[in-house]
PDB file of N, CA and C in Angstrom:
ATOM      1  N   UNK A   1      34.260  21.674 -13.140  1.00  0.00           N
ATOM      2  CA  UNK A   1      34.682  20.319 -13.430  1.00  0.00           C
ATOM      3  C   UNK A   1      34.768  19.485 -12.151  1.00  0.00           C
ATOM      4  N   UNK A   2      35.209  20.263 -11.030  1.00  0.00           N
ATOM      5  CA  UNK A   2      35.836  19.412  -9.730  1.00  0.00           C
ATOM      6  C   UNK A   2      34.126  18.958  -9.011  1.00  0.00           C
ATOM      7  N   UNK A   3      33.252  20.202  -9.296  1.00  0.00           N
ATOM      8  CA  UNK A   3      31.391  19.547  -8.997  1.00  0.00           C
ATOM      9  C   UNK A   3      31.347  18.202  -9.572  1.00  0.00           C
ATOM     10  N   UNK A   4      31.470  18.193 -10.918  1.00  0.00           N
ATOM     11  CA  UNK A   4      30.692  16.878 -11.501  1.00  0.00           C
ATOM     12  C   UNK A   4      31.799  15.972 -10.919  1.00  0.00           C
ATOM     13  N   UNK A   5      32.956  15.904 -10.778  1.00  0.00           N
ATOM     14  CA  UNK A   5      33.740  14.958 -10.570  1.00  0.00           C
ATOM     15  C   UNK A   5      33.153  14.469  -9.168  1.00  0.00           C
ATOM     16  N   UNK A   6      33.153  15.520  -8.321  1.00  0.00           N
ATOM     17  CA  UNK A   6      32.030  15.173  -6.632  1.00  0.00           C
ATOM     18  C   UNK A   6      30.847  14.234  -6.847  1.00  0.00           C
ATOM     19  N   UNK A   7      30.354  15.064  -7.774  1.00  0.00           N
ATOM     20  CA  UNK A   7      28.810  14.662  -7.892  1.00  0.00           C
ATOM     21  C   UNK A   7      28.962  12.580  -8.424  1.00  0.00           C
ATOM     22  N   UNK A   8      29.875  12.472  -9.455  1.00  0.00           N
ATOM     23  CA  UNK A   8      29.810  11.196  -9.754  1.00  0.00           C
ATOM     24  C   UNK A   8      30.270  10.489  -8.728  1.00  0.00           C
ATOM     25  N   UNK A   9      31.490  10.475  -7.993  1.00  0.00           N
ATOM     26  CA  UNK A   9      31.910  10.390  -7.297  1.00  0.00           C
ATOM     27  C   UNK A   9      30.741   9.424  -5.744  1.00  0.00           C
ATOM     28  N   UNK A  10      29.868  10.920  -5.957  1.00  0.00           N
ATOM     29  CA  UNK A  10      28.531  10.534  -4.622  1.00  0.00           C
ATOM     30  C   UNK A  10      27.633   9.664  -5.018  1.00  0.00           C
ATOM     31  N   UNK A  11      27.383   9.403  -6.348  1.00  0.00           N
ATOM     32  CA  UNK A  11      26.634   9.104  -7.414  1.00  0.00           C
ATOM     33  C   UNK A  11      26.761   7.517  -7.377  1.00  0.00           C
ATOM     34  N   UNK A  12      28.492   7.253  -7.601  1.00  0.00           N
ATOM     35  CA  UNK A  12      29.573   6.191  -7.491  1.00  0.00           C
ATOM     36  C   UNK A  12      28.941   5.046  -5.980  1.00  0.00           C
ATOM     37  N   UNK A  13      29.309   6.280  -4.956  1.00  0.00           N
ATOM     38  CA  UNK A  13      28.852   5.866  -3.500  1.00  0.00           C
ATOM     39  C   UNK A  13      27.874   5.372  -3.020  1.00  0.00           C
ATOM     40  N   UNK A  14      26.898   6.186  -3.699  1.00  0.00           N
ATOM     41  CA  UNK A  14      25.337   5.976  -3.526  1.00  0.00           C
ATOM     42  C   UNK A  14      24.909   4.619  -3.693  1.00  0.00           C
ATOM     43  N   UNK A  15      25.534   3.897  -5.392  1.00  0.00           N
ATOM     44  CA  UNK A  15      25.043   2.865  -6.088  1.00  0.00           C
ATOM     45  C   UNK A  15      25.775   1.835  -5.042  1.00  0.00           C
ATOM     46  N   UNK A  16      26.875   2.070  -4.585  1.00  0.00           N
ATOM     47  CA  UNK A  16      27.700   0.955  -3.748  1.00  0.00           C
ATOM     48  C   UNK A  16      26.532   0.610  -2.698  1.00  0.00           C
ATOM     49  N   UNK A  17      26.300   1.739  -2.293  1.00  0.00           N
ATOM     50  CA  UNK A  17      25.546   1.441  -1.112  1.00  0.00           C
ATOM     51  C   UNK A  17      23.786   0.851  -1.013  1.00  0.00           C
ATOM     52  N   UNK A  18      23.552   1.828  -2.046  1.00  0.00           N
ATOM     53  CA  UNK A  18      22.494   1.221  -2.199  1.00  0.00           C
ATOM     54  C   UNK A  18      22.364  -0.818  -2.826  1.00  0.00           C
ATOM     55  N   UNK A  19      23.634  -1.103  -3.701  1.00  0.00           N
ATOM     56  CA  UNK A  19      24.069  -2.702  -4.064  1.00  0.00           C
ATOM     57  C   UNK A  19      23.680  -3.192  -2.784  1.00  0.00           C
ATOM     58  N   UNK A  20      24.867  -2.586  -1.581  1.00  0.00           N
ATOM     59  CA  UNK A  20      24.955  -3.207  -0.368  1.00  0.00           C
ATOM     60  C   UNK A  20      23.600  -3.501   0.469  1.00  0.00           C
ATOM     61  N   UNK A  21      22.587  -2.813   0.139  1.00  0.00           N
ATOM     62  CA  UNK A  21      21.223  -2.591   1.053  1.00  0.00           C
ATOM     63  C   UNK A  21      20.844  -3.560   0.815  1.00  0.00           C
ATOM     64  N   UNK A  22      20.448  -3.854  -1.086  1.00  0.00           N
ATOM     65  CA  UNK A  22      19.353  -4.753  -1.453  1.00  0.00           C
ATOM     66  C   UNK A  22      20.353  -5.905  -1.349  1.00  0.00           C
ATOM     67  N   UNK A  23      21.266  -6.100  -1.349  1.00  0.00           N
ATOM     68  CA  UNK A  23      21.989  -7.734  -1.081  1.00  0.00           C
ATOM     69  C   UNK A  23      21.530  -8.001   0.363  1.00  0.00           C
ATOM     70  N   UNK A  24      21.415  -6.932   1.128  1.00  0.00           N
ATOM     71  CA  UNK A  24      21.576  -7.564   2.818  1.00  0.00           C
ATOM     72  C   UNK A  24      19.688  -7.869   2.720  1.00  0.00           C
ATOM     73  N   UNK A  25      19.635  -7.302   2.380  1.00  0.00           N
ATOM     74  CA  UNK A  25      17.297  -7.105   1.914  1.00  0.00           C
ATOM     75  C   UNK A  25      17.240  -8.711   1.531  1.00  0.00           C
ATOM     76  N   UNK A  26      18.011  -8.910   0.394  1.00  0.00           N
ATOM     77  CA  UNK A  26      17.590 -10.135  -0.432  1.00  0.00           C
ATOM     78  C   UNK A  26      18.266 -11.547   0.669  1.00  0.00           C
ATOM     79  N   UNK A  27      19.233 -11.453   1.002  1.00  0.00           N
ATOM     80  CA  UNK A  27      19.952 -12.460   2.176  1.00  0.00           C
ATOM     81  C   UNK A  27      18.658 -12.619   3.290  1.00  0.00           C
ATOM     82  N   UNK A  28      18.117 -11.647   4.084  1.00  0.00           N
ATOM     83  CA  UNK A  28      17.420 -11.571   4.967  1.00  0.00           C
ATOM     84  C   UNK A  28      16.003 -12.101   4.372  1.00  0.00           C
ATOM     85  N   UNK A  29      15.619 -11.670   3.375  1.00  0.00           N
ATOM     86  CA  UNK A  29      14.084 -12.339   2.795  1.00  0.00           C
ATOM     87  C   UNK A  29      14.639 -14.140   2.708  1.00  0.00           C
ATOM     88  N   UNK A  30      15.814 -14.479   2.540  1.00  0.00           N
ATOM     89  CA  UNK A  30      15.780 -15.788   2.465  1.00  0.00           C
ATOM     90  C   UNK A  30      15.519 -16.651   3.509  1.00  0.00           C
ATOM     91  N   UNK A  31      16.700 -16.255   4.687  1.00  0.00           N
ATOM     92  CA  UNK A  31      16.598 -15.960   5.728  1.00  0.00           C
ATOM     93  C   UNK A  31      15.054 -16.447   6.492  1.00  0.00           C
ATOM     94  N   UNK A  32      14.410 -15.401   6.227  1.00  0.00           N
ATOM     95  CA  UNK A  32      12.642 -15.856   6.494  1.00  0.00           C
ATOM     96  C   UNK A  32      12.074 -16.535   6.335  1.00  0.00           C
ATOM     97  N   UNK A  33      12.698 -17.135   4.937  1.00  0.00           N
ATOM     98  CA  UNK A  33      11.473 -17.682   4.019  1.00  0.00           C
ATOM     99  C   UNK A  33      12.252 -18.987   4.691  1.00  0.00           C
ATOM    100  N   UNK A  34      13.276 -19.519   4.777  1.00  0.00           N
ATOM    101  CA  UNK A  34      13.783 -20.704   5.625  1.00  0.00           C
ATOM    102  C   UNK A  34      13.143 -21.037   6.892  1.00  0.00           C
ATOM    103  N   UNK A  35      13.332 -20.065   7.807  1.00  0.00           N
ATOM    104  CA  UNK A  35      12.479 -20.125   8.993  1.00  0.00           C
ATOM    105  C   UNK A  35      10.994 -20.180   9.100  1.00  0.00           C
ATOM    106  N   UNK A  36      10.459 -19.818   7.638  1.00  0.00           N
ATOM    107  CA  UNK A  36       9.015 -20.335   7.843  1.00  0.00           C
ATOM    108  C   UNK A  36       8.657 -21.330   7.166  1.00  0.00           C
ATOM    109  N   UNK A  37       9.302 -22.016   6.497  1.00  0.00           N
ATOM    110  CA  UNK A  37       9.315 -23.383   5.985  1.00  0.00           C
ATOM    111  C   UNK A  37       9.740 -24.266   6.905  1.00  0.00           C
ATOM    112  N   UNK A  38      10.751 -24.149   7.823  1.00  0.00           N
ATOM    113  CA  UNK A  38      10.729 -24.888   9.027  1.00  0.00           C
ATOM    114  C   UNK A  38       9.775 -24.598   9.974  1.00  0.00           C
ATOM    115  N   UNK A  39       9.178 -24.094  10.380  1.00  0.00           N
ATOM    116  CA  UNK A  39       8.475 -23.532  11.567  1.00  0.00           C
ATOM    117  C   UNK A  39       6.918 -24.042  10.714  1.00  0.00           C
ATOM    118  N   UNK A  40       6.643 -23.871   8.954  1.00  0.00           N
ATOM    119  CA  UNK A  40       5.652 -25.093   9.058  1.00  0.00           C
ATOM    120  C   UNK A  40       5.693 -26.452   9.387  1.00  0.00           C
ATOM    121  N   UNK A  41       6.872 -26.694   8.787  1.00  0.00           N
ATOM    122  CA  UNK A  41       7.117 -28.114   9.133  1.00  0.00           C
ATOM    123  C   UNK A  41       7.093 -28.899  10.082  1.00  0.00           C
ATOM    124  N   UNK A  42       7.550 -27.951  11.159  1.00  0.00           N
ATOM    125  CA  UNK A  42       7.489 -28.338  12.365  1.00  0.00           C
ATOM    126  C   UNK A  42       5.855 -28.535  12.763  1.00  0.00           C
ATOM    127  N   UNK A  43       5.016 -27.499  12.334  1.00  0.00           N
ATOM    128  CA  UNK A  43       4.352 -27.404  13.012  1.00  0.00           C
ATOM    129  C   UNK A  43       3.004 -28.499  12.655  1.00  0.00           C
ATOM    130  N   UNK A  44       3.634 -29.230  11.352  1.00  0.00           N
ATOM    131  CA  UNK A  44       2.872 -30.182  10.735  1.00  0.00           C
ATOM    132  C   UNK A  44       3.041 -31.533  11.641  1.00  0.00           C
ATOM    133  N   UNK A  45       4.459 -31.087  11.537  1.00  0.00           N
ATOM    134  CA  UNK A  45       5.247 -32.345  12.741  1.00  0.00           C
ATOM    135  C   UNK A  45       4.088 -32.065  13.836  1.00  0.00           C
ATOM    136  N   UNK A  46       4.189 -31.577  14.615  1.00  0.00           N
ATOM    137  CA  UNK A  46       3.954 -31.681  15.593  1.00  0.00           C
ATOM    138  C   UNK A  46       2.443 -31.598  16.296  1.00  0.00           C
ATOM    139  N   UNK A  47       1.574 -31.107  14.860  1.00  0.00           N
ATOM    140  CA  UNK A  47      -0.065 -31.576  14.622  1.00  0.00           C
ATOM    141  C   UNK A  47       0.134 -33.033  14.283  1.00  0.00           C
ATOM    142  N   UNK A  48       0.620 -34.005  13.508  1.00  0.00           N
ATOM    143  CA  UNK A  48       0.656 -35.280  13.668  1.00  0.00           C
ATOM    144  C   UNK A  48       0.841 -35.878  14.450  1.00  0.00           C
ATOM    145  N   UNK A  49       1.792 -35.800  15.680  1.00  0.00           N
ATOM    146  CA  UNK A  49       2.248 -36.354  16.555  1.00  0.00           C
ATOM    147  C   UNK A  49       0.863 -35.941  17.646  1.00  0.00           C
ATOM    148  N   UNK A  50       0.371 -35.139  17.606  1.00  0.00           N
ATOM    149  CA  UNK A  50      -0.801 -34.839  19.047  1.00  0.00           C
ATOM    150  C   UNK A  50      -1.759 -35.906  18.752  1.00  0.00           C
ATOM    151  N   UNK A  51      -1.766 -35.836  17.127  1.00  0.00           N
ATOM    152  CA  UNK A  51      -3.379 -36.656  16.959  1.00  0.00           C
ATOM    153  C   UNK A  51      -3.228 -37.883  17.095  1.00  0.00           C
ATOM    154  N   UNK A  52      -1.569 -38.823  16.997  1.00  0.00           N
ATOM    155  CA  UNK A  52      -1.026 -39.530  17.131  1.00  0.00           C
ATOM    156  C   UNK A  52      -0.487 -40.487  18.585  1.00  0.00           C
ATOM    157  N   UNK A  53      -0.745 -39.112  19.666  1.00  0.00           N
ATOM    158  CA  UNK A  53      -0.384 -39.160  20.950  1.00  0.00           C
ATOM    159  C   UNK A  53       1.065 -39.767  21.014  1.00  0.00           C
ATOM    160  N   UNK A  54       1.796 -38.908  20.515  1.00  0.00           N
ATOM    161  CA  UNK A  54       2.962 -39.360  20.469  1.00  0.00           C
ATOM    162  C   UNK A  54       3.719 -39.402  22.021  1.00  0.00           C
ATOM    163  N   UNK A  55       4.841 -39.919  22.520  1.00  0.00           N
ATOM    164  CA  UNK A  55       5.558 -39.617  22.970  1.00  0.00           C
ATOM    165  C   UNK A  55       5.752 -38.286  23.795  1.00  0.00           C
ATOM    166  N   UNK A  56       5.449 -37.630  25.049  1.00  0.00           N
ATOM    167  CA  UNK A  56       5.207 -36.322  25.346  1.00  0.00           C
ATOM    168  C   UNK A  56       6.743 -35.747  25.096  1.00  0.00           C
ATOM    169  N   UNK A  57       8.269 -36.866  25.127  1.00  0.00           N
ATOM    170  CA  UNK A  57       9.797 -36.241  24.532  1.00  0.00           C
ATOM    171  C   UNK A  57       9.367 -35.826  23.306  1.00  0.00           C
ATOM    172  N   UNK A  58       9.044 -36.303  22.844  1.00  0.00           N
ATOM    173  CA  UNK A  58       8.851 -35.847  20.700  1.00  0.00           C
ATOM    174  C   UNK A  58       7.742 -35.080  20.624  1.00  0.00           C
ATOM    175  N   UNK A  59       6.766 -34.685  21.661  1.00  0.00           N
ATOM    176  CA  UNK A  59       6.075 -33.323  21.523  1.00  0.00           C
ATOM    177  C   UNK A  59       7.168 -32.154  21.810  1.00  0.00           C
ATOM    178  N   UNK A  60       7.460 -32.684  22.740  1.00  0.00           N
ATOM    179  CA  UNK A  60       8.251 -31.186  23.451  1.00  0.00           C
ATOM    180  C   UNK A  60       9.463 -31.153  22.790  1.00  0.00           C
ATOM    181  N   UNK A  61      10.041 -31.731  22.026  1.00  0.00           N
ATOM    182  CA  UNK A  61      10.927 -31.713  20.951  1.00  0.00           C
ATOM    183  C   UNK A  61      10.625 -30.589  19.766  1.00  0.00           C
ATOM    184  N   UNK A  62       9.915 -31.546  19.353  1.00  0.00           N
ATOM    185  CA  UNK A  62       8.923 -30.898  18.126  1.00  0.00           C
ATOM    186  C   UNK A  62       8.849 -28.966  18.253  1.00  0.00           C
ATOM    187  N   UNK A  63       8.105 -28.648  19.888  1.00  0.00           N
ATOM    188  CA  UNK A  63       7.728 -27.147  20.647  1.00  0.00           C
ATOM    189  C   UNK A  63       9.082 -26.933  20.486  1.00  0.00           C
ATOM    190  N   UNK A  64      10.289 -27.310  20.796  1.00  0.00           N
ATOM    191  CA  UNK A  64      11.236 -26.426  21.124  1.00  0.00           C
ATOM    192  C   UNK A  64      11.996 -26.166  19.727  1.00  0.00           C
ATOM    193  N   UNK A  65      11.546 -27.110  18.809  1.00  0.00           N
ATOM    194  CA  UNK A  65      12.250 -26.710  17.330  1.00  0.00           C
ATOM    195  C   UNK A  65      11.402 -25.398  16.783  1.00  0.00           C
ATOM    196  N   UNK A  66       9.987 -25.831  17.010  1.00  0.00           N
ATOM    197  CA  UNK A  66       8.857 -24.852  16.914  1.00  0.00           C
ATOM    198  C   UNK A  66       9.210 -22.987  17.304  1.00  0.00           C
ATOM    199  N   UNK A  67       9.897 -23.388  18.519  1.00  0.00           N
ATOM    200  CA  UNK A  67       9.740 -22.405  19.083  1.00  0.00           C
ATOM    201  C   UNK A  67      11.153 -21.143  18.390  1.00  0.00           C
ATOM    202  N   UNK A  68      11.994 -21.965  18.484  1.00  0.00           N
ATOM    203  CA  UNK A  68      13.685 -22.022  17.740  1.00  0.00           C
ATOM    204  C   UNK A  68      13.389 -21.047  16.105  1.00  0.00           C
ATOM    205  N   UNK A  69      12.397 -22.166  15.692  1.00  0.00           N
ATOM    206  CA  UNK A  69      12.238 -21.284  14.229  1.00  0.00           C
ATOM    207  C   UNK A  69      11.133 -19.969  14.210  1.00  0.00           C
ATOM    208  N   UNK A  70      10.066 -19.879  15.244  1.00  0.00           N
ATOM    209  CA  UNK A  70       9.492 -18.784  15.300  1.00  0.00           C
ATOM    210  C   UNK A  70      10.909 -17.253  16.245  1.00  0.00           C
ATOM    211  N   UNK A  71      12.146 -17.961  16.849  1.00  0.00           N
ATOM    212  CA  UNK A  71      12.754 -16.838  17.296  1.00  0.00           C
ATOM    213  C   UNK A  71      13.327 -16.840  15.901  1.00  0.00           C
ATOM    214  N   UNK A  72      13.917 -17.586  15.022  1.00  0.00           N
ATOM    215  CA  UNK A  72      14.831 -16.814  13.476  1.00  0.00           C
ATOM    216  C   UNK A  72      13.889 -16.140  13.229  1.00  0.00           C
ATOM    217  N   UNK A  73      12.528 -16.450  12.714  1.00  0.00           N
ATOM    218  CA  UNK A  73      11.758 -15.439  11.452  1.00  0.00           C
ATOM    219  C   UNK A  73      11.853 -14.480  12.090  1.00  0.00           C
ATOM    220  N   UNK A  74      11.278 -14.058  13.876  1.00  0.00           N
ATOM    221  CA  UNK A  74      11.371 -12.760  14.424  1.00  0.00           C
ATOM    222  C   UNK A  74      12.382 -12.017  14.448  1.00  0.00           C
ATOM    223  N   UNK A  75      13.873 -13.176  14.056  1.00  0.00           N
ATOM    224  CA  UNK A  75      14.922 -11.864  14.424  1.00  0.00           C
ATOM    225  C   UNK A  75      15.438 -11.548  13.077  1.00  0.00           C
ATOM    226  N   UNK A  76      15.061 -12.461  11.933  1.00  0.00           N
ATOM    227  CA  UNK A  76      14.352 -12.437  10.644  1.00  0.00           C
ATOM    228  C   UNK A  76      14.013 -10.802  10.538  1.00  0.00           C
ATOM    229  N   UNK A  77      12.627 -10.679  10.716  1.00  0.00           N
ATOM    230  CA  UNK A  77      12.187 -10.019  10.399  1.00  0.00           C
ATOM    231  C   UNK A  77      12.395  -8.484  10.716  1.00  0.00           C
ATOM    232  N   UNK A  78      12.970  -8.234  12.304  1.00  0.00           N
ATOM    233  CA  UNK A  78      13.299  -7.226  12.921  1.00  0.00           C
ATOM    234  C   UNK A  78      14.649  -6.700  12.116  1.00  0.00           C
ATOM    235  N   UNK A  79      15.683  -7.766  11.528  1.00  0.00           N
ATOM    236  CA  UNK A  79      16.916  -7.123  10.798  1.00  0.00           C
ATOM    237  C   UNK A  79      16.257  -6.783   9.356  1.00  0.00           C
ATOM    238  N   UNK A  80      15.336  -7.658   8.968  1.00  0.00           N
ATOM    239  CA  UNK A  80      14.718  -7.131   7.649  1.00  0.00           C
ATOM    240  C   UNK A  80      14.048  -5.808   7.366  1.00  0.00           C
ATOM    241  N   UNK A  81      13.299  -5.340   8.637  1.00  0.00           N
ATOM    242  CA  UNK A  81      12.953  -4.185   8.890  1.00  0.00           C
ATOM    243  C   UNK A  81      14.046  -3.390   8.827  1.00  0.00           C
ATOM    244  N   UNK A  82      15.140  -3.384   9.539  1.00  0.00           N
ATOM    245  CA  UNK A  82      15.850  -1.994   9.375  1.00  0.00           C
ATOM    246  C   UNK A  82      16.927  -1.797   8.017  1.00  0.00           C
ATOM    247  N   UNK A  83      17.008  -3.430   7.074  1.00  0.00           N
ATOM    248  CA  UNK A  83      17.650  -3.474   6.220  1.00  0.00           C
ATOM    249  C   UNK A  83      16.499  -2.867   5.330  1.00  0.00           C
ATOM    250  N   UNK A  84      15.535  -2.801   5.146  1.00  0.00           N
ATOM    251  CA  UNK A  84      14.523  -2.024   3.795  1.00  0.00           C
ATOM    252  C   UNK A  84      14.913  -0.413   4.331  1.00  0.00           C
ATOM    253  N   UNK A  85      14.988  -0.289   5.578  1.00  0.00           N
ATOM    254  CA  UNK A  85      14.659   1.581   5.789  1.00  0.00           C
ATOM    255  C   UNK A  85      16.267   1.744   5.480  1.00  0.00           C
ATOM    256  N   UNK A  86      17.188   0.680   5.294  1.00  0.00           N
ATOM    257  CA  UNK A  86      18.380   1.394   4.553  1.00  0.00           C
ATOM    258  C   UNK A  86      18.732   1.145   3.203  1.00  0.00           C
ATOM    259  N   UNK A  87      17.790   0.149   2.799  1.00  0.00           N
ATOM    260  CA  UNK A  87      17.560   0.423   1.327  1.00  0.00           C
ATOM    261  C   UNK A  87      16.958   1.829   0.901  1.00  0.00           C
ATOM    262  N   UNK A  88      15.480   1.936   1.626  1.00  0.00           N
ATOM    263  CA  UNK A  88      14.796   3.451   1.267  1.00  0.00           C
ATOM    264  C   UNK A  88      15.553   4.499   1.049  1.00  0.00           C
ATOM    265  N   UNK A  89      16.594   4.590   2.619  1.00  0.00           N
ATOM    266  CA  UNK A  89      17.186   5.746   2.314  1.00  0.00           C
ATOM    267  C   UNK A  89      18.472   5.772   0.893  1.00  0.00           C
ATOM    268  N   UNK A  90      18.922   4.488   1.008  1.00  0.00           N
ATOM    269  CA  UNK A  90      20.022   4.617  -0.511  1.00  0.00           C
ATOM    270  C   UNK A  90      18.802   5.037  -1.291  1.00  0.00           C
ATOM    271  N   UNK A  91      17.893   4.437  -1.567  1.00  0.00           N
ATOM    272  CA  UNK A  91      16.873   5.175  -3.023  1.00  0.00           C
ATOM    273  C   UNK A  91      16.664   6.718  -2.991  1.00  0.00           C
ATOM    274  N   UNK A  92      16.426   6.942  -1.886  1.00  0.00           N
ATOM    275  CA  UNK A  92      16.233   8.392  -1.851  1.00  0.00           C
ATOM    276  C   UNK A  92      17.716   9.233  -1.885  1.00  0.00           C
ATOM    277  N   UNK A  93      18.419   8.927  -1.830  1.00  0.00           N
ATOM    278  CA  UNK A  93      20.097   9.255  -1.940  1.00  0.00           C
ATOM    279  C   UNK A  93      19.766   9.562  -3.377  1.00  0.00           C
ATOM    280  N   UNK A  94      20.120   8.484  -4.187  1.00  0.00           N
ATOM    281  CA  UNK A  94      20.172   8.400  -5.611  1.00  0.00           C
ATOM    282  C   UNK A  94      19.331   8.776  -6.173  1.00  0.00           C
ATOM    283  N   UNK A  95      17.741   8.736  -5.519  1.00  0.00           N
ATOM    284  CA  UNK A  95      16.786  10.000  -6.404  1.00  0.00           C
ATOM    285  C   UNK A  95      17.293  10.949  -6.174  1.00  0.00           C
ATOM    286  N   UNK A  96      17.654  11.646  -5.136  1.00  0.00           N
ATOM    287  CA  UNK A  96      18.265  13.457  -4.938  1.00  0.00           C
ATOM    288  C   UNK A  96      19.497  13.819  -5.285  1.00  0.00           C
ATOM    289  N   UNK A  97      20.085  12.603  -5.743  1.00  0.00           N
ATOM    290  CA  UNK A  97      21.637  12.840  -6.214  1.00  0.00           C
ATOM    291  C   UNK A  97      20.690  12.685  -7.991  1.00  0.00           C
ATOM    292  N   UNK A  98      20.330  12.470  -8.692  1.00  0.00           N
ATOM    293  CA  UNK A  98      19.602  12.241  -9.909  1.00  0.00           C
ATOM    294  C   UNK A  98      19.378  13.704 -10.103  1.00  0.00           C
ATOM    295  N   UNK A  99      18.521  14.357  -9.204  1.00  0.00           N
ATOM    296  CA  UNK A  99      17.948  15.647  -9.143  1.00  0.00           C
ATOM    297  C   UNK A  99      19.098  16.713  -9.714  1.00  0.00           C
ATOM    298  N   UNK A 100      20.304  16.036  -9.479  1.00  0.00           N
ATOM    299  CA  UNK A 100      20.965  17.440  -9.130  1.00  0.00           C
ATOM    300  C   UNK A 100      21.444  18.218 -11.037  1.00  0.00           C
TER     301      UNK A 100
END
C-alpha cells in the first residue's frame, strides 16, 4: 500500500513539475515571438529611413533598438532552450513513472 501511495505521490510531483516546465516553455515562446515582432519592426523602420536618408540620430536609434531586440530573442532563445530540455526530462519522468 505504502508503494502505490509513493508511486502517486511521484506521479503527483512529476505532473507539478512537468505544469511548471511547459508554463515557463509557453512564457518564453512569447517572449520571442515579442522580440521578433519588434526587431521586424524595427528593422522595417530602419529600411525606410536609409532609403529616406534619414537623419544619421534616427538611424542609429533605429540600430540600437535593432540591436536591443536581437539581444531579447537571443537570451529568448538560450532560456527557451534549457526550458524544453526541462520539459523533456518531466516527460520522460512521467513516461517511466507510467511504466511502473
Amino acid at each position: 500500500m505504502s508503494d502505490k501511495i509513493d508511486l502517486e505521490s511521484r506521479v503527483v510531483e512529476a505532473i507539478r513539475y512537468y505544469r511548471e516546465a511547459l508554463a515557463l516553455v509557453e512564457n518564453l515562446e512569447r517572449k520571442d515571438a515579442s522580440a521578433h515582432r519588434a526587431l521586424t519592426s524595427t528593422l522595417l523602420d530602419l529600411g525606410r529611413a536609409m532609403q529616406d536618408e534619414a537623419a544619421s540620430s534616427l538611424k542609429d536609434s533605429l540600430f540600437e533598438i535593432g540591436s536591443a531586440a536581437v539581444s531579447r530573442s537571443d537570451q529568448a532563445w538560450a532560456a527557451l532552450s534549457e526550458a524544453t530540455a526541462r520539459l523533456e526530462s518531466a516527460r520522460l519522468t512521467l513516461a517511466a513513472l507510467a511504466g511502473c
